[in-house]
Each structure stands twice: as C-alpha cells, then as structure tokens.
C-alpha atoms as a PDB file:
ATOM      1  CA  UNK A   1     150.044-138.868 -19.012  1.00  0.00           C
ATOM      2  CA  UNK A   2     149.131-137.344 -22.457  1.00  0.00           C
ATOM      3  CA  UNK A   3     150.441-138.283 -25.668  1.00  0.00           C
ATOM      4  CA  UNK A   4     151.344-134.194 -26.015  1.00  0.00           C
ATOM      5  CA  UNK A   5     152.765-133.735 -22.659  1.00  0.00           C
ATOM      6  CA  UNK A   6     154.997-130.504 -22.385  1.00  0.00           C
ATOM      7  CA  UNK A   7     154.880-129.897 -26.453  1.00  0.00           C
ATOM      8  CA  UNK A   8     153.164-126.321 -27.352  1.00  0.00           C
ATOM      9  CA  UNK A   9     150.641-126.085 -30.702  1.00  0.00           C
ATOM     10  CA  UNK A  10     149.083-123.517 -32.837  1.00  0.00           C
ATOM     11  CA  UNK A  11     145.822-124.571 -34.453  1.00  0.00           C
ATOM     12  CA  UNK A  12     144.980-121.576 -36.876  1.00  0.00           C
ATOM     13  CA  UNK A  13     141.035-121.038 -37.533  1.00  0.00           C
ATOM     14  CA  UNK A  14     140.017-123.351 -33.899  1.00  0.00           C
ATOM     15  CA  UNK A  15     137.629-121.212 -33.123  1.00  0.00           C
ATOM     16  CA  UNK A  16     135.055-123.464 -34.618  1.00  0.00           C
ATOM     17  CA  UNK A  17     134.894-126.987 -36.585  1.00  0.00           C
ATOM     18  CA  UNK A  18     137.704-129.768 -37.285  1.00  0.00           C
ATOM     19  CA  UNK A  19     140.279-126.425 -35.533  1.00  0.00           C
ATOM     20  CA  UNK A  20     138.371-126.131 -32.791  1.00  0.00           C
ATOM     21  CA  UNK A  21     138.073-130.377 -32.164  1.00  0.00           C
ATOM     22  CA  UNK A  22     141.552-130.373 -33.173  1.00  0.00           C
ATOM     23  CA  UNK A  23     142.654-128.193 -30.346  1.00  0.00           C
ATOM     24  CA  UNK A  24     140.772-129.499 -27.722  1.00  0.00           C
ATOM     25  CA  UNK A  25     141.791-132.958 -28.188  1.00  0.00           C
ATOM     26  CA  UNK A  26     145.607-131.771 -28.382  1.00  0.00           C
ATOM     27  CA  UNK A  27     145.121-130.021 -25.252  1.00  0.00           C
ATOM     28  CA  UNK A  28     143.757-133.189 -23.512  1.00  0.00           C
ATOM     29  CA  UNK A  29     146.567-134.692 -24.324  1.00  0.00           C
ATOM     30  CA  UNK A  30     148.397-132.625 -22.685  1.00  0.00           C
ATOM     31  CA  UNK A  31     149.545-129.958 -25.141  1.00  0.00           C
ATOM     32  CA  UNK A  32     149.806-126.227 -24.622  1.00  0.00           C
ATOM     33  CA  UNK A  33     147.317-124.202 -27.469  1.00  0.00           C
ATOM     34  CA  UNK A  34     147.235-121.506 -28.970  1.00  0.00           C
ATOM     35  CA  UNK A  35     143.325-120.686 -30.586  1.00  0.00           C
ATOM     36  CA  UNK A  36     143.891-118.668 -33.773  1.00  0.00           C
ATOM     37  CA  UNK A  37     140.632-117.524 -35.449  1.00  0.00           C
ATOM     38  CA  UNK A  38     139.680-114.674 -36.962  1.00  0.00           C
ATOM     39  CA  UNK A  39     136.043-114.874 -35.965  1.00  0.00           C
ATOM     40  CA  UNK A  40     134.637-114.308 -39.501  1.00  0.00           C
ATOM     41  CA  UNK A  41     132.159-115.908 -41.396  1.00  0.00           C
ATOM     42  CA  UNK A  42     132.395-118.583 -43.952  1.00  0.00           C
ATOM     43  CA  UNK A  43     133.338-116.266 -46.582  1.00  0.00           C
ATOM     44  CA  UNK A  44     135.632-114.315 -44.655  1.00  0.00           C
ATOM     45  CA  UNK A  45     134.271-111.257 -43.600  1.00  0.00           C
ATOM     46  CA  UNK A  46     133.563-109.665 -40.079  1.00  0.00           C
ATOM     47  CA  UNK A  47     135.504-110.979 -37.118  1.00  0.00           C
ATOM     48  CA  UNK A  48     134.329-112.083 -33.275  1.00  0.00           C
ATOM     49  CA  UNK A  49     136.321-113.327 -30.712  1.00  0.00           C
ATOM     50  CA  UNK A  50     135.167-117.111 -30.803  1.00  0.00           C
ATOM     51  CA  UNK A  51     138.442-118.059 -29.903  1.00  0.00           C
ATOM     52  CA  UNK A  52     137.750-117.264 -26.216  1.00  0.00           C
ATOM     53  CA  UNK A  53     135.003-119.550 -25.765  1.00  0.00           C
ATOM     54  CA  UNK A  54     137.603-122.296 -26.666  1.00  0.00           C
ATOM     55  CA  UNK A  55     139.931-121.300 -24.588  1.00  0.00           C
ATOM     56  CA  UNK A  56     137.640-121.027 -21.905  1.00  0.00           C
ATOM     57  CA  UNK A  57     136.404-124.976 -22.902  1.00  0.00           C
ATOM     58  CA  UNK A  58     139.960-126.177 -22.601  1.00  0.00           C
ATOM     59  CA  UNK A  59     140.762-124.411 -19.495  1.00  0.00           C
ATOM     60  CA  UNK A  60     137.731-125.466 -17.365  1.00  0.00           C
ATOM     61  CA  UNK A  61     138.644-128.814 -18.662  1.00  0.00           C
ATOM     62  CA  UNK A  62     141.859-128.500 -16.668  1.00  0.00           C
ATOM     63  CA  UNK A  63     144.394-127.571 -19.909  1.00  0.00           C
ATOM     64  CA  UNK A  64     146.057-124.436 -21.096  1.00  0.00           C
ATOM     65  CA  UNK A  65     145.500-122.395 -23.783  1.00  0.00           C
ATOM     66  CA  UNK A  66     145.868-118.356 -25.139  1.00  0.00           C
ATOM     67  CA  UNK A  67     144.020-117.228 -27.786  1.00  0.00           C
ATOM     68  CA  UNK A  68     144.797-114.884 -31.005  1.00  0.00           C
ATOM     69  CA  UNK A  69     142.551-113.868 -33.279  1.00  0.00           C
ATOM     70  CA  UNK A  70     145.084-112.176 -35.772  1.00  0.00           C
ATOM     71  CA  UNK A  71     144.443-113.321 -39.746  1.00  0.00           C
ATOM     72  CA  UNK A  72     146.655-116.116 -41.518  1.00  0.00           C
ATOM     73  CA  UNK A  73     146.198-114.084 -44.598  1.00  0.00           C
ATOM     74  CA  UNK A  74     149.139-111.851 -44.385  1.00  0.00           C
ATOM     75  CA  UNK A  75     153.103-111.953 -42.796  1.00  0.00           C
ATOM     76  CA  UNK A  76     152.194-109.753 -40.089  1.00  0.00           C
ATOM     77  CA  UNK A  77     149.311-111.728 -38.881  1.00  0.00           C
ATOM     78  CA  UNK A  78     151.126-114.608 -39.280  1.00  0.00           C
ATOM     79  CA  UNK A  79     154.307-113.336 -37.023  1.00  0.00           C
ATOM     80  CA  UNK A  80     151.802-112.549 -34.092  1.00  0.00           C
ATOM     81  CA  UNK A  81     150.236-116.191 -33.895  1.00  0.00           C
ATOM     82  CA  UNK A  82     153.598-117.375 -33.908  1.00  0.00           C
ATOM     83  CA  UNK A  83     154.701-114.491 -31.210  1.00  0.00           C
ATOM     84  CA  UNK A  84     151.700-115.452 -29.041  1.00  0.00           C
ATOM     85  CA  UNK A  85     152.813-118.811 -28.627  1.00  0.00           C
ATOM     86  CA  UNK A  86     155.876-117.808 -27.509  1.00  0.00           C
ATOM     87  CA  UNK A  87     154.713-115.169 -25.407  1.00  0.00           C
ATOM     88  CA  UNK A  88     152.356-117.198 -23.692  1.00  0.00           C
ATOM     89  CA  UNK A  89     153.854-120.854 -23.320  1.00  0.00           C
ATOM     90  CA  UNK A  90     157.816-119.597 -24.384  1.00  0.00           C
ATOM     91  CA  UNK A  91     158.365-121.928 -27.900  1.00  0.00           C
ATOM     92  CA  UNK A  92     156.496-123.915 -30.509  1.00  0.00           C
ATOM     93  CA  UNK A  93     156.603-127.888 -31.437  1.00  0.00           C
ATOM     94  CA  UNK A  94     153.584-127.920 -33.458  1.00  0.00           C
ATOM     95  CA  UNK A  95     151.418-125.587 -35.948  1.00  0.00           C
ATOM     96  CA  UNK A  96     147.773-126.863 -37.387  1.00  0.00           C
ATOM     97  CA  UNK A  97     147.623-124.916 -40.329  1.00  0.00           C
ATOM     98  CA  UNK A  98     143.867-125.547 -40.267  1.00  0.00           C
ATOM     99  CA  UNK A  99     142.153-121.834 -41.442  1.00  0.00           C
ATOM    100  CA  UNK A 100     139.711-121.909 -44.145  1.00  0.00           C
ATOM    101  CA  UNK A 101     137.016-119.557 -46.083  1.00  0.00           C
ATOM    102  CA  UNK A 102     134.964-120.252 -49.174  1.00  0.00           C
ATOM    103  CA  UNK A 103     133.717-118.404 -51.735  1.00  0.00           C
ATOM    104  CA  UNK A 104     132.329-121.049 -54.267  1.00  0.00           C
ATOM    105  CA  UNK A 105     131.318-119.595 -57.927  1.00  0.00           C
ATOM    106  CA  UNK A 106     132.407-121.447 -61.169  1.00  0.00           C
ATOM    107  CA  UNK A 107     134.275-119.774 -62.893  1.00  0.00           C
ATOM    108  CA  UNK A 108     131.790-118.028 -65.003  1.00  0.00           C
ATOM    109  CA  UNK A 109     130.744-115.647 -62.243  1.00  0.00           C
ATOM    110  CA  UNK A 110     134.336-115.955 -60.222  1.00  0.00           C
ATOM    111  CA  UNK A 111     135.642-112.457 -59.678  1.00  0.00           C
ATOM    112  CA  UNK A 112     139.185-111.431 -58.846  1.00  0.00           C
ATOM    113  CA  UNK A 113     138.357-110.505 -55.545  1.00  0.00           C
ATOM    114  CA  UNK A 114     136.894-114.090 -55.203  1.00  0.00           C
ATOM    115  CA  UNK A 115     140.189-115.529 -56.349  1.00  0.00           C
ATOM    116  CA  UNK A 116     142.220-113.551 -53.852  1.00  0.00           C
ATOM    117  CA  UNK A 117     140.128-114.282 -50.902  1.00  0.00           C
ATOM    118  CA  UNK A 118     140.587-117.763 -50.618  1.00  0.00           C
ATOM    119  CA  UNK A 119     144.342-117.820 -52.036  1.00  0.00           C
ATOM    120  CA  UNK A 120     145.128-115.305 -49.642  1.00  0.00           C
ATOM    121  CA  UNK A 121     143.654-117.457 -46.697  1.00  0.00           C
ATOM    122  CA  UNK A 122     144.593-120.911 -47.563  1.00  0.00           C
ATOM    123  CA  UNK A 123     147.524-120.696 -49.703  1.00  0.00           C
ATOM    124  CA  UNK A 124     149.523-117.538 -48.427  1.00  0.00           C
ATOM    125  CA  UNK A 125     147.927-118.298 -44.720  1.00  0.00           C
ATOM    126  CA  UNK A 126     149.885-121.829 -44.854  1.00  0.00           C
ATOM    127  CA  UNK A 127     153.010-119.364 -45.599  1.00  0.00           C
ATOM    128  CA  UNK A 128     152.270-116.437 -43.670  1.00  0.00           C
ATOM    129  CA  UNK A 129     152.030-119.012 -40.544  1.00  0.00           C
ATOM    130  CA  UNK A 130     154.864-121.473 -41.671  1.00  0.00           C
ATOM    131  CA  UNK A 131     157.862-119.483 -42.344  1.00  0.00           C
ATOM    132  CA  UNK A 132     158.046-117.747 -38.650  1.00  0.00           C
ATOM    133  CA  UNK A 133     157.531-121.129 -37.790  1.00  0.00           C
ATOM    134  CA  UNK A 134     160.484-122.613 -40.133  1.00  0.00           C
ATOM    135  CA  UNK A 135     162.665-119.896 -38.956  1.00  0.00           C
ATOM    136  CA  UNK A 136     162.461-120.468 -35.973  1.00  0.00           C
ATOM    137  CA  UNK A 137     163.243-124.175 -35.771  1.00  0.00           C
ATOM    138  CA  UNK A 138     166.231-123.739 -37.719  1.00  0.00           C
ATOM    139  CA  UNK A 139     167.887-120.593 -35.579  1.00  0.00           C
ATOM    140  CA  UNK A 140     167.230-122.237 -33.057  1.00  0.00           C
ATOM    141  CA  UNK A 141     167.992-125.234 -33.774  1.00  0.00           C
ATOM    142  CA  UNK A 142     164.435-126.658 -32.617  1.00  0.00           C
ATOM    143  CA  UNK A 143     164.270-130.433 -33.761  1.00  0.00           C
ATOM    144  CA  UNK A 144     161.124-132.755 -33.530  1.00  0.00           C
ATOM    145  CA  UNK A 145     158.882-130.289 -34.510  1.00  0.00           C
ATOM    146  CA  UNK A 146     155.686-130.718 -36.659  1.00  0.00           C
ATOM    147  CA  UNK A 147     153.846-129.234 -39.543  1.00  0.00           C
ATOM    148  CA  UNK A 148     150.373-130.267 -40.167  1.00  0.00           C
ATOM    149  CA  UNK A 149     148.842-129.148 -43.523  1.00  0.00           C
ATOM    150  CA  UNK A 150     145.199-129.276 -44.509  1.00  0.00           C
ATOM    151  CA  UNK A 151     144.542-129.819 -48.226  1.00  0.00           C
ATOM    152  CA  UNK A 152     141.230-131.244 -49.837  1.00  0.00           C
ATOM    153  CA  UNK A 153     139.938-133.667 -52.119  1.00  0.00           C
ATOM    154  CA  UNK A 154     138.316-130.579 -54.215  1.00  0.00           C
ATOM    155  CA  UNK A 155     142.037-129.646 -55.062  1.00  0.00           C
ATOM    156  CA  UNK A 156     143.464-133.057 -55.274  1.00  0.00           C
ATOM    157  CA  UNK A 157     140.710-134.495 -56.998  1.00  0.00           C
ATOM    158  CA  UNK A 158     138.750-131.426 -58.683  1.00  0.00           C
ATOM    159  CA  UNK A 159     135.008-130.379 -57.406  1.00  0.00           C
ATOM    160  CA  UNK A 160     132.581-127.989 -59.732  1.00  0.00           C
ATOM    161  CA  UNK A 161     132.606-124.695 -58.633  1.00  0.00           C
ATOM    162  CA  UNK A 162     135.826-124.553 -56.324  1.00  0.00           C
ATOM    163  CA  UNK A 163     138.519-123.278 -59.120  1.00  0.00           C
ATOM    164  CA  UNK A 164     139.469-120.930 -56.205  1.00  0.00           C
ATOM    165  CA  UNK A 165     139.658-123.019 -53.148  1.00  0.00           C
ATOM    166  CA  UNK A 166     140.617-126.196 -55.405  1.00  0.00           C
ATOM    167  CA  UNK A 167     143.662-124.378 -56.680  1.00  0.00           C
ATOM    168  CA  UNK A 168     144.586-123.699 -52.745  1.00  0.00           C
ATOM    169  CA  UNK A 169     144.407-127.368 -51.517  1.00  0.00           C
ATOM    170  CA  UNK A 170     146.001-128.405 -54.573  1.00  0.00           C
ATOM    171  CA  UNK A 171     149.007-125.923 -53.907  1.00  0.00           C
ATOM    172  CA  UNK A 172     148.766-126.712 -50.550  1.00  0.00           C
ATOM    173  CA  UNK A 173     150.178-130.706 -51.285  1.00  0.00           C
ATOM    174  CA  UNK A 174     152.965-129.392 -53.440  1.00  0.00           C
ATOM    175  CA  UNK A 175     153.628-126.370 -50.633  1.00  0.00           C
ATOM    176  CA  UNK A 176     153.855-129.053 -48.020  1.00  0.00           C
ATOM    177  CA  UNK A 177     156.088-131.328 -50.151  1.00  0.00           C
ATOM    178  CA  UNK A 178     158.448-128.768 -50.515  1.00  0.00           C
ATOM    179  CA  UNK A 179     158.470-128.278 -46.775  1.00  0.00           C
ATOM    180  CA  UNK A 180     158.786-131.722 -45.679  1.00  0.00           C
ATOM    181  CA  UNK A 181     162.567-131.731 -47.742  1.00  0.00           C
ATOM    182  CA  UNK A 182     163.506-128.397 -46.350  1.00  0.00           C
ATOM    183  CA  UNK A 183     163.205-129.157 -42.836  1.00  0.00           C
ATOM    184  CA  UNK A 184     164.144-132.513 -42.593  1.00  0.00           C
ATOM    185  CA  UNK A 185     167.554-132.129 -41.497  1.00  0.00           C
ATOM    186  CA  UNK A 186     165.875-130.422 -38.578  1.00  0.00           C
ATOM    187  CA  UNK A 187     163.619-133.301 -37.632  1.00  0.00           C
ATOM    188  CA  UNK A 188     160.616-131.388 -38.574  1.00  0.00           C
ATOM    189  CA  UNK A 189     157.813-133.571 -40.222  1.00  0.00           C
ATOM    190  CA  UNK A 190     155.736-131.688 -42.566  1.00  0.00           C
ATOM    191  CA  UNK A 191     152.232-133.890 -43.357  1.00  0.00           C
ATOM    192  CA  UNK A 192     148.881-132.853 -45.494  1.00  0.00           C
ATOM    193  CA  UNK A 193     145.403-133.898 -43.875  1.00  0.00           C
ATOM    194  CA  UNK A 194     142.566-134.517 -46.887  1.00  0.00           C
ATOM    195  CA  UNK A 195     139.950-133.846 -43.993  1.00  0.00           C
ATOM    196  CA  UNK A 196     136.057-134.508 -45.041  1.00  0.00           C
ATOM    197  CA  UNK A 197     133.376-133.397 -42.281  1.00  0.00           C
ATOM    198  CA  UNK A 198     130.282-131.922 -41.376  1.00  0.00           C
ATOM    199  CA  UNK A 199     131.104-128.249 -40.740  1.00  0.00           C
ATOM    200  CA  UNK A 200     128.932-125.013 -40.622  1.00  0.00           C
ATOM    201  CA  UNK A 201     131.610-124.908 -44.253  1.00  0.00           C
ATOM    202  CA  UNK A 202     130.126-128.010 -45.475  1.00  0.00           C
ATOM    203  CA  UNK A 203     126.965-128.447 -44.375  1.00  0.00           C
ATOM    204  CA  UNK A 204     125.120-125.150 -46.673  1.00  0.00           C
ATOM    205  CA  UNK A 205     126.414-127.474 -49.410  1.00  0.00           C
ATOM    206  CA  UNK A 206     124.876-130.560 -48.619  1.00  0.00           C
ATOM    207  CA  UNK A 207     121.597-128.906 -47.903  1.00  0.00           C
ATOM    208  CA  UNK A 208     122.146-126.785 -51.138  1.00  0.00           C
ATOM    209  CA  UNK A 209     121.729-130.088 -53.042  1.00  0.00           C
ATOM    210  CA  UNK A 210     118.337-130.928 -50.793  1.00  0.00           C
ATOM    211  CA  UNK A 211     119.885-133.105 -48.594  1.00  0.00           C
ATOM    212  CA  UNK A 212     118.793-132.614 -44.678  1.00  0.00           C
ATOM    213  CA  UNK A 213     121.663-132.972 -42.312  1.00  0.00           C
ATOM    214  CA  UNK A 214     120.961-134.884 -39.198  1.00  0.00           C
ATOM    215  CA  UNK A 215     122.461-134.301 -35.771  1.00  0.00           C
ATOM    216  CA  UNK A 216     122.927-138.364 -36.353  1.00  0.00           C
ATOM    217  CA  UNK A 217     124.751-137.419 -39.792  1.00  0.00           C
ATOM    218  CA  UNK A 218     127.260-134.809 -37.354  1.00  0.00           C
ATOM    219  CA  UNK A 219     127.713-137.521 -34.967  1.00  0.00           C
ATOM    220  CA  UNK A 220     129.055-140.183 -37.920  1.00  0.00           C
ATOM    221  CA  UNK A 221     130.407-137.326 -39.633  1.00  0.00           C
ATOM    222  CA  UNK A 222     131.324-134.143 -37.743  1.00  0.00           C
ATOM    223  CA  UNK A 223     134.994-132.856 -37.296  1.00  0.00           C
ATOM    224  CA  UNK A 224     135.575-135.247 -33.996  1.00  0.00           C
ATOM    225  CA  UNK A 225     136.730-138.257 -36.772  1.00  0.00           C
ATOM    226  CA  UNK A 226     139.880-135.713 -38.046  1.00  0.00           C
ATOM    227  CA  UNK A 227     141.086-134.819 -35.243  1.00  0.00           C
ATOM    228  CA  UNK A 228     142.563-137.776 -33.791  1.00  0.00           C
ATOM    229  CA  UNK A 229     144.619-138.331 -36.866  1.00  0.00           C
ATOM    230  CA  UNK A 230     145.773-134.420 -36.428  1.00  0.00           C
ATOM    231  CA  UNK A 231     146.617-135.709 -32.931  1.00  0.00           C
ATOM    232  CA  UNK A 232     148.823-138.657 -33.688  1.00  0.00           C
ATOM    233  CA  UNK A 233     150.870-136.873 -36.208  1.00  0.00           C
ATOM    234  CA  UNK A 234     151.252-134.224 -33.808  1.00  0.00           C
ATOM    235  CA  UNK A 235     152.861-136.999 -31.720  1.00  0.00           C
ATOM    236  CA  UNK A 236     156.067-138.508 -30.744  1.00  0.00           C
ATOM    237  CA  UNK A 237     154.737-141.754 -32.400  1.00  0.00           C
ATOM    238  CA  UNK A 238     154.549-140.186 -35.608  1.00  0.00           C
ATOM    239  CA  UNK A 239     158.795-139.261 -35.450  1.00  0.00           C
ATOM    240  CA  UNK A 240     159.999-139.965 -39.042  1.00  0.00           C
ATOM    241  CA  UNK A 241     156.395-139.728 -41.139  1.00  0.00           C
ATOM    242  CA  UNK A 242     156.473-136.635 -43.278  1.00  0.00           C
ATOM    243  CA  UNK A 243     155.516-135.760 -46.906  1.00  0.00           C
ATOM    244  CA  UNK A 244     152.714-137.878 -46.806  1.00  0.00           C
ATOM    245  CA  UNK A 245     149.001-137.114 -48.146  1.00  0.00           C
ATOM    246  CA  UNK A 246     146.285-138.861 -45.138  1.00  0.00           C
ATOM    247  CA  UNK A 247     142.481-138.651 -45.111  1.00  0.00           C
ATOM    248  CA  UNK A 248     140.234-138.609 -42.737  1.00  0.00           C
ATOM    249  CA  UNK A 249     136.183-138.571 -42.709  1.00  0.00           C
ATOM    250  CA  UNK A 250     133.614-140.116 -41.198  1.00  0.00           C
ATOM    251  CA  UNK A 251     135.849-142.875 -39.747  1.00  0.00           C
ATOM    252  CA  UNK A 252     137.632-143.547 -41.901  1.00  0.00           C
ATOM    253  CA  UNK A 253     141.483-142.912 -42.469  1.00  0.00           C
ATOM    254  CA  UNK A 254     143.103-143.517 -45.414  1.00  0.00           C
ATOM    255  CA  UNK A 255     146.471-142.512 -47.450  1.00  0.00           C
ATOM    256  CA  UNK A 256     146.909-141.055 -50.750  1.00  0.00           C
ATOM    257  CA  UNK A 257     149.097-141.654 -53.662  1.00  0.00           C
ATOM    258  CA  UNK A 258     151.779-138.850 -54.622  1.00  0.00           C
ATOM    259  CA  UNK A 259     152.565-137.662 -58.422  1.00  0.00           C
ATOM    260  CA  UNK A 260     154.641-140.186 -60.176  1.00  0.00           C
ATOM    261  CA  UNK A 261     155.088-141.040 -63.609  1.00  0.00           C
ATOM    262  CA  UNK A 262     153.464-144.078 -64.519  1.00  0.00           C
ATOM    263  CA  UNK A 263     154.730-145.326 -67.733  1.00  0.00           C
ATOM    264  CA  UNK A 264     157.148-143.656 -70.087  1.00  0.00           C
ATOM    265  CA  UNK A 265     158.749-143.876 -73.792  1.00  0.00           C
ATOM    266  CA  UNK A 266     162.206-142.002 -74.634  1.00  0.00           C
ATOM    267  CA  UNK A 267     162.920-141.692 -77.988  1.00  0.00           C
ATOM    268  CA  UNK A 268     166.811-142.649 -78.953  1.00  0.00           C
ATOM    269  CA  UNK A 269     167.208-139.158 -81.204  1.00  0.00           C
ATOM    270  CA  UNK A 270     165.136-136.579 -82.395  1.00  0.00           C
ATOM    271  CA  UNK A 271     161.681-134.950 -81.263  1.00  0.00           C
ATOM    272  CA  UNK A 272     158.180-136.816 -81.357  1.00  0.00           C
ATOM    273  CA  UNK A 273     156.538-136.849 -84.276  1.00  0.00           C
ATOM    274  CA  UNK A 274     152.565-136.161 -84.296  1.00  0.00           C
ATOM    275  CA  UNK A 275     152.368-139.590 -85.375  1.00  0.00           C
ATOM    276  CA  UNK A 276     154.143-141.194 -83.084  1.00  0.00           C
ATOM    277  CA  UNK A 277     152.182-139.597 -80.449  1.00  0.00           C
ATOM    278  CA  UNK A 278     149.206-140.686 -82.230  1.00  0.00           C
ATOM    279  CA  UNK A 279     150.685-144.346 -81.077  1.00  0.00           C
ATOM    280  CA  UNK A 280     152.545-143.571 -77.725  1.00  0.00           C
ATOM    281  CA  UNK A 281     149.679-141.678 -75.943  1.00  0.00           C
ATOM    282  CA  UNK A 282     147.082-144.012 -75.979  1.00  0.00           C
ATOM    283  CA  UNK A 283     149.714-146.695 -74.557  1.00  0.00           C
ATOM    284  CA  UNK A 284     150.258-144.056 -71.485  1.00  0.00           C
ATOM    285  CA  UNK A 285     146.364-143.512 -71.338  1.00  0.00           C
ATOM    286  CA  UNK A 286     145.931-147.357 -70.627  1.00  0.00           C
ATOM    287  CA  UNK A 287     148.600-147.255 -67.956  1.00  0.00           C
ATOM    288  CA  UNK A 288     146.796-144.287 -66.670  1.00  0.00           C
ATOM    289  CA  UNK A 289     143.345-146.453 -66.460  1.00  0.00           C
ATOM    290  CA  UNK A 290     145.146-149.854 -64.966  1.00  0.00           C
ATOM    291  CA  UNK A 291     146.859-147.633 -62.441  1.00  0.00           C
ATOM    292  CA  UNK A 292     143.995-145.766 -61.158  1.00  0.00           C
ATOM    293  CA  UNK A 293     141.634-149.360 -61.326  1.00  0.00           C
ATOM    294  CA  UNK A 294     144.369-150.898 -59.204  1.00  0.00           C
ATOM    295  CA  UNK A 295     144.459-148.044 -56.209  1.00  0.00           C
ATOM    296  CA  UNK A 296     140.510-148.289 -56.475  1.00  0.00           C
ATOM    297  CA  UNK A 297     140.885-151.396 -55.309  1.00  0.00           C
ATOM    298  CA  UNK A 298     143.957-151.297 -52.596  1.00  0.00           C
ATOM    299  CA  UNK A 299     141.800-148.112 -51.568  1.00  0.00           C
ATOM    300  CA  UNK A 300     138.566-149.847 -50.681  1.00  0.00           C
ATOM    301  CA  UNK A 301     137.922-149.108 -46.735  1.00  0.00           C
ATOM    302  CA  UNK A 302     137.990-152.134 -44.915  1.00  0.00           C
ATOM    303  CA  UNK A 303     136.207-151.816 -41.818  1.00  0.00           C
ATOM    304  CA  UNK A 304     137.908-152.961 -38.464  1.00  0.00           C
END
C-alpha cells in the first residue's frame, strides 16, 4: 500500500531530471501521473516527446500515467495539463510545478527576450498551471489537495548571472505564500522546494567552472535526493504543512527562514531625520549580522 494510493498528480517538466524522479517515485507510491514536458532544451527551444519514455518507465513498472507535452508558459497550455488529468484519471489532488529553462547572461549582455523566456516559464508557468488548478478545488469544493512549488537558492539567496531566473524563484516564494492563505480554507497546502541537484541544467555549470562531474558525484547528488521530500509533502502525512520554504540536495533536507522584520525603531512624531538614521541604521545592521550568525548555526546539517 503506497503512501499516494488513489490521489492523481501533475508533475510539469518530468520528462527529465528532479520531474522526471519526482514522478516516478509518486507513481510507486501509488499515485496516478500526469508527465508534462515540453521536450525542449535547456534554454527552451525545440520540443520532443520525452514524456513518453516516462510514461512508458512507470507503466512497465506496474503504475499509471498519461502524458502532455503542452507548455506551462501560457493559460492555454496550462488549461490542457490540467484537462489531461482529468481526462485521463477524472480529478486532481496534486500539481508539481517543477518546469524550468535557463538562459544565464549578467545583466550586461541580458536581452529582453532573455528576460521573458524564463519569466514566462517559471513565473507565469507556476500561474498558468495553478489557477485551473485553484479553480477547480474551490468549485468543486476539492479539499486536501496540494501545491508543490519549486523556487531556488539563486532567487532566495542571489547567484551572478541569474537576474532572470533569480527574479523567478524569488517570485516564486512570495507567489506560493500568497497561495498557501488563499486556499487554506479549502485544505489545500501550498509548499516551495529550494531543490539543489545534478541535472543536464546544472551540470554545464559545474563543468563551466572546470569541475568534472562524476557518475559518483550524480549518485550523491542527482535529482533522486528531492524527490522524496516532493513525495512526503505530496502526502497525507504532510495534512496541515503549508507556506513553508524546504531544501533538499545531496541528502540533505533542510528549512528556510521567511521575511520578518528583525529589529525596529518608531519614532513618537515626526519623520526621520538623516541624522537619526545615521544612528538607527547601523543598530538594525547589527541585528541583521546576529540574526543571520545565529541561523548559520541552527542551520548546520547534522548528519543522522
């Protein structure tokens, strides 16, 4: 008896990488999946129908599963993922908003049509897919459904040479905080994943730097360590956690900290001064520091 049993999922982009372990470790669980991917490279051009193969995988493994290979990047493509899940399994419990492109430049050489490509797949694909999605749980009144997000430390932490794609994961967090309040009275759990793996995304980059990647390095490091988590919150176990930031890499899982204000001054009347700010920001500055010190060390993995 899988952890999934009777629940049906859309992982978008599964034709390859963390989608594509995603998927097939849903489906083993007993989950009914729909393979979305475009079939395009790594910048987002061209298309092939690699979602098949997947399909096939899970199927001669004994699950079920229809593919789609329709883009996140617009409504329509969006509405016929969602339709194919219904057509094929008759509802939805569960969408993997997974898809991904990159088209790395700083911003120097970063030109509009570099900008739109990756909003338009990350960003706008997490709507394009979500809102059929959202609409559907609440007209019909679906509850216990799931949302799984997929952000990145190069938009929650910043990365040279990703303005693009770090100003998708980054809008990503606040899009999926934003979800998680508007769909709680539905049951619906809305989470981010901060995934970090070996992928035919990530690995050009590594070896861009000179470093060789190992079939030993994909073993330690390949998209097999995310997808459990994207598993579990998928779950029934994971009922009530939503709005929450996770990571996953290499073994490792962690959890993130959201936005909040640190340390604050109000004045009793009137605006700041330039001198006062001359004394006040330095004082939120050190808060800053001691805060960020202090989660470096709650956040040091401890291995189990």
């Amino acid at each position: 008896m899988g952890r999934l049993d009777g629940r049906i999922a859309v992982v978008t982009g599964s034709g390859r990488g963390i989608g594509a372990e995603c998927a097939k470790l849903m489906a083993s669980e007993g989950a009914k999946v729909v393979i979305n991917d475009l079939g395009g490279s790594t910048d987002g051009t061209g298309a092939a129908r690699i979602a098949d193969e997947v399909v096939e995988e899970i199927r001669a493994a004994g699950g079920e599963a229809a593919a789609n290979y329709d883009s996140v990047a617009d409504p329509e493509g969006g509405q016929a993922i969602f339709q194919t899940a219904i057509d094929a399994f008759g509802g939805l419990d569960i969408l993997v908003n997974n898809a991904g492109i990159l088209r790395d430049k700083t911003i120097f050489n970063m030109e509009e049509a570099d900008w739109d490509a990756v909003l338009n797949v990350h960003l706008k694909g997490h709507y394009c897919c979500s809102r059929p999605f959202a609409k559907y749980i609440r007209e019909n009144n679906r509850t216990n459904c799931r949302i799984i997000n997929f952000s990145s430390t190069s938009g929650l932490f910043g990365n040279f040479g990703q303005a693009n794609y770090g100003a998708a994961k980054a809008g990503i967090a606040g899009f999926t905080r934003v979800l998680a309040l508007e769909l709680a009275k539905y049951g619906t759990t809305v989470n981010t994943i901060s995934p970090g793996a070996l992928t035919r995304m990530t690995i050009p980059l590594r070896e861009a730097r000179g470093q060789q990647v190992l079939e030993t390095d994909i073993d330690s490091g390949g998209p097999q360590h995310v997808a459990p988590l994207v598993a579990w919150l998928a779950s029934e176990d994971a009922a009530g956690i939503s709005n929450q930031i996770l990571h996953a890499a290499s073994g490792m899982i962690g959890i993130m900290q959201q936005p909040r204000i640190i340390k604050s001054f109000r004045k009793k009347s009137g605006a700041w001064t330039l001198d006062e700010l001359d004394d006040f920001i330095p004082q939120l500055l050190e808060a800053r520091q001691k805060n960020d010190e202090a989660a470096q060390k709650t956040g040091e993995v401890i291995e189990v």
